[in-house]
C-alpha atoms as a PDB file:
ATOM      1  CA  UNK A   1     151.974 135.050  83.071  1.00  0.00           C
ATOM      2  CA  UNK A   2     149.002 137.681  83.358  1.00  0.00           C
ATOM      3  CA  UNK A   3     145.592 136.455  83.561  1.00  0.00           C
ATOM      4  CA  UNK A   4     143.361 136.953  80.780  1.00  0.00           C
ATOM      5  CA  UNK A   5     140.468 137.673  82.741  1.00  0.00           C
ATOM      6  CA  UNK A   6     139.544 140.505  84.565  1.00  0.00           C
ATOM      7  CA  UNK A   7     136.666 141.543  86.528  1.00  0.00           C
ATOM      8  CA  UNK A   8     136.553 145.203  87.248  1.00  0.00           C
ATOM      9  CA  UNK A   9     133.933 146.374  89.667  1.00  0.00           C
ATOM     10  CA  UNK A  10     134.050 149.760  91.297  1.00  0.00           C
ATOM     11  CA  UNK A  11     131.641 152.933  91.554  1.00  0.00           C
ATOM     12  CA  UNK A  12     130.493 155.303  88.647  1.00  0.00           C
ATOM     13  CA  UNK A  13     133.647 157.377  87.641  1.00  0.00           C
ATOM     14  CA  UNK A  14     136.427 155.395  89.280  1.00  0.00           C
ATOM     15  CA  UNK A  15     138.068 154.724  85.381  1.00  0.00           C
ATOM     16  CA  UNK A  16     136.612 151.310  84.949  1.00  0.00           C
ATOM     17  CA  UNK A  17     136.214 152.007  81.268  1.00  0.00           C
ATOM     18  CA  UNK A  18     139.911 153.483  80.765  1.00  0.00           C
ATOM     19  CA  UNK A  19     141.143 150.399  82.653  1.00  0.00           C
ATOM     20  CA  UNK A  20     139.208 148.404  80.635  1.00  0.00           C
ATOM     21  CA  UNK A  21     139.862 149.639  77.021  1.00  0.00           C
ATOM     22  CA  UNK A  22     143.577 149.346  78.041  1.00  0.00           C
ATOM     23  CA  UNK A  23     143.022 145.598  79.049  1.00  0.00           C
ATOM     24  CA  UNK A  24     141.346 145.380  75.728  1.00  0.00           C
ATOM     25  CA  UNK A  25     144.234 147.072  73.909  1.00  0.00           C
ATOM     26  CA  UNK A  26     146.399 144.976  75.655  1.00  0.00           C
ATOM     27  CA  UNK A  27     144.934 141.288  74.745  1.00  0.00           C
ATOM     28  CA  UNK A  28     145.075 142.704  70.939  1.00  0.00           C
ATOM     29  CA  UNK A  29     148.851 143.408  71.344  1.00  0.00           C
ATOM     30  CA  UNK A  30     149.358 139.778  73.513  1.00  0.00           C
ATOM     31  CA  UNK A  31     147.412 138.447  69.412  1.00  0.00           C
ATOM     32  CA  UNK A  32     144.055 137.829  71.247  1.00  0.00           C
ATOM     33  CA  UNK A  33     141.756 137.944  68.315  1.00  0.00           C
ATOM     34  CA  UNK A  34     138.967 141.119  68.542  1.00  0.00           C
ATOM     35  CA  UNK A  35     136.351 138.528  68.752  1.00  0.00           C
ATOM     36  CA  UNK A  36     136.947 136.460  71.369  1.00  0.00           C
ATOM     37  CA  UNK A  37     137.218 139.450  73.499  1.00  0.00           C
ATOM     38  CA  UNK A  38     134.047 139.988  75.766  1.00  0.00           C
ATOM     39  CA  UNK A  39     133.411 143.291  77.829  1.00  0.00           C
ATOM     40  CA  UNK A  40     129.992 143.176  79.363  1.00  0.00           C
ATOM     41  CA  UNK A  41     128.511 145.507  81.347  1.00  0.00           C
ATOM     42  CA  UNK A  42     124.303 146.788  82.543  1.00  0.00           C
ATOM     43  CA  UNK A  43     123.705 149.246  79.925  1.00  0.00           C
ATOM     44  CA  UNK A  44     123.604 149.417  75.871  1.00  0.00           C
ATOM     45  CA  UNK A  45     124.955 152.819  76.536  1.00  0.00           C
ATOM     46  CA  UNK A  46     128.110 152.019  78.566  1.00  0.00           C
ATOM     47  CA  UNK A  47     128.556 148.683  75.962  1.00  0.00           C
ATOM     48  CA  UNK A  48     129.233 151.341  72.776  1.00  0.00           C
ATOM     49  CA  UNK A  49     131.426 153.291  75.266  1.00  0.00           C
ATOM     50  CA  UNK A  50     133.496 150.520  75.314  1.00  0.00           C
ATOM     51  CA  UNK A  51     134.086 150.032  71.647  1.00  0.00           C
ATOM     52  CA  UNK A  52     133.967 153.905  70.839  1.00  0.00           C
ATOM     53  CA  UNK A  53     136.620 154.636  73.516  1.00  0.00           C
ATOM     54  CA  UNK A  54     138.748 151.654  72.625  1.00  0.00           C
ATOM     55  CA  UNK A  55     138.560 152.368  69.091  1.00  0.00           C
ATOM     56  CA  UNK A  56     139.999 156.613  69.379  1.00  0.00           C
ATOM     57  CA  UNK A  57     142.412 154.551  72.155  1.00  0.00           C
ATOM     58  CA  UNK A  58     144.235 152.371  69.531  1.00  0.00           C
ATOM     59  CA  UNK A  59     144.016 155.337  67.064  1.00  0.00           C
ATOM     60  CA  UNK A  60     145.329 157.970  69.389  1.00  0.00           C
ATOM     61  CA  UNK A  61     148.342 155.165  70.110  1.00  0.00           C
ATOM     62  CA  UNK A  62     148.603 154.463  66.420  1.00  0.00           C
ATOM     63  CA  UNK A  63     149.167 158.209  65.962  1.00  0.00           C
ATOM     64  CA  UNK A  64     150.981 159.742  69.275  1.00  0.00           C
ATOM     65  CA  UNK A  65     154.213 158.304  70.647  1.00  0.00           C
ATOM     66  CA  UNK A  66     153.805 160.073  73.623  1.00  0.00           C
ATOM     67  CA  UNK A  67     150.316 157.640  73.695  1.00  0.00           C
ATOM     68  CA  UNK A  68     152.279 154.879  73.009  1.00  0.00           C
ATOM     69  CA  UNK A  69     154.859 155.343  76.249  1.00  0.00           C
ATOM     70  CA  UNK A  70     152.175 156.389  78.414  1.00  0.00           C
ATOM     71  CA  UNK A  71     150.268 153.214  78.113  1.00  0.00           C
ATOM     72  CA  UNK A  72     153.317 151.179  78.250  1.00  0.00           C
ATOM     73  CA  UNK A  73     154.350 153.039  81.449  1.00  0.00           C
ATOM     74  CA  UNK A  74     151.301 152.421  82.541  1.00  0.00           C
ATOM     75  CA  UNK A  75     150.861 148.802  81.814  1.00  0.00           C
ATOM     76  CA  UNK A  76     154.357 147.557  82.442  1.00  0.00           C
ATOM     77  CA  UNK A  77     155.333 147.094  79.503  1.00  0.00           C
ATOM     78  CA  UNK A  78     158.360 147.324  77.140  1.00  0.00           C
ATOM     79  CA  UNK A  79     158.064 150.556  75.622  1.00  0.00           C
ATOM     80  CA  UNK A  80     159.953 149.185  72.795  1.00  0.00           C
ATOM     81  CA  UNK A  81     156.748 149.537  71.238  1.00  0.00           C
ATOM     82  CA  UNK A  82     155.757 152.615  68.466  1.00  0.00           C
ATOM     83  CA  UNK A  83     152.614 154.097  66.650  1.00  0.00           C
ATOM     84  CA  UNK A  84     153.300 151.620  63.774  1.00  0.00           C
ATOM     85  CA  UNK A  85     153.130 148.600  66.132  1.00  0.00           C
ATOM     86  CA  UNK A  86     149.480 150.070  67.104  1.00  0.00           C
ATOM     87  CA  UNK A  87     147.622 150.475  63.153  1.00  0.00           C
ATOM     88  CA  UNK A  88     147.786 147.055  61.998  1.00  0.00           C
ATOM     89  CA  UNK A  89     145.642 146.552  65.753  1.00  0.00           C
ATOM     90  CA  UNK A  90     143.459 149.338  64.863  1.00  0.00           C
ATOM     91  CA  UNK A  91     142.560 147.671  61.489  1.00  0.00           C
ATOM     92  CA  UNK A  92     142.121 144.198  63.102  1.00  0.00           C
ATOM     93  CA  UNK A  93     139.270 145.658  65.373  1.00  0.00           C
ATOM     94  CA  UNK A  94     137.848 147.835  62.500  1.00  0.00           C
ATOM     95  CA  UNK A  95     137.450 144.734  60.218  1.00  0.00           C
ATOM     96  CA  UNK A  96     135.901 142.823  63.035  1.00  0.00           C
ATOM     97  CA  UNK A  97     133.082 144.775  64.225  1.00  0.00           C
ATOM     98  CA  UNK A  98     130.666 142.128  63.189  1.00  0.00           C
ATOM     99  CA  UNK A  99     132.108 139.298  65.949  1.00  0.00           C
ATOM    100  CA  UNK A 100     133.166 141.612  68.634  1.00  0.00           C
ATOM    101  CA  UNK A 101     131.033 140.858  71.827  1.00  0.00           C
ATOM    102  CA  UNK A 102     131.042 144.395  74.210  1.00  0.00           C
ATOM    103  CA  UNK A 103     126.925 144.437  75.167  1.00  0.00           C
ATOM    104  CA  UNK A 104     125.140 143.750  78.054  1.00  0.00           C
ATOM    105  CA  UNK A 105     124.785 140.884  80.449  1.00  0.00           C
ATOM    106  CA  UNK A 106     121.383 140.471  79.430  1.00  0.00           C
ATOM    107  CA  UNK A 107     122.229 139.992  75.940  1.00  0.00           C
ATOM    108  CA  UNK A 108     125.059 137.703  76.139  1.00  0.00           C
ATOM    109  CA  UNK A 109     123.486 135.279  78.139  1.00  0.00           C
END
């Protein structure tokens, strides 16, 4: 069984963000619910990275196959999946916006 935490710590550039959206995606598709999912991070700025670049992720998978089989490939994962499997995940996020926690450290604690 995968963990459901993660701690991602590497230098400016390195694709913590991708890598993170993707574990993000991921959780949503494993029926975590969009609010008890927590990204924190130093800045406000890279906090609404997060949600803005997980958002276009789940609607670039909800619209390209060829999304869909590169994150499988790249998560290990059945690629039984399809766009349609990826919009009703989309729509989850979208109508939780008000309980999703990606901020700072400062504010979450």
């Amino acid at each position: 069984m995968k963990t459901l935490h993660l701690r991602i710590r590497a230098s400016a550039g390195t694709g913590k963000t991708f890598r993170l959206t993707d574990r993000i995606v991921e959780l949503l598709l494993l029926g975590a619910e969009p609010g008890k999912v927590i990204a924190l991070t130093f800045t406000r700025k890279a906090a609404g990275e997060f949600l803005v670049k997980t958002l276009r992720k789940l609607a670039d998978l909800a619209s390209e196959e060829a999304a869909v089989e590169a994150f499988c490939l790249r998560r290990g994962i059945s690629c039984k999946l399809t766009t349609r499997d990826f919009l009703p995940l989309l729509r989850k996020l979208t109508d939780s916006l008000d309980q999703i926690e990606f901020g700072t450290l400062d504010s979450f604690f």
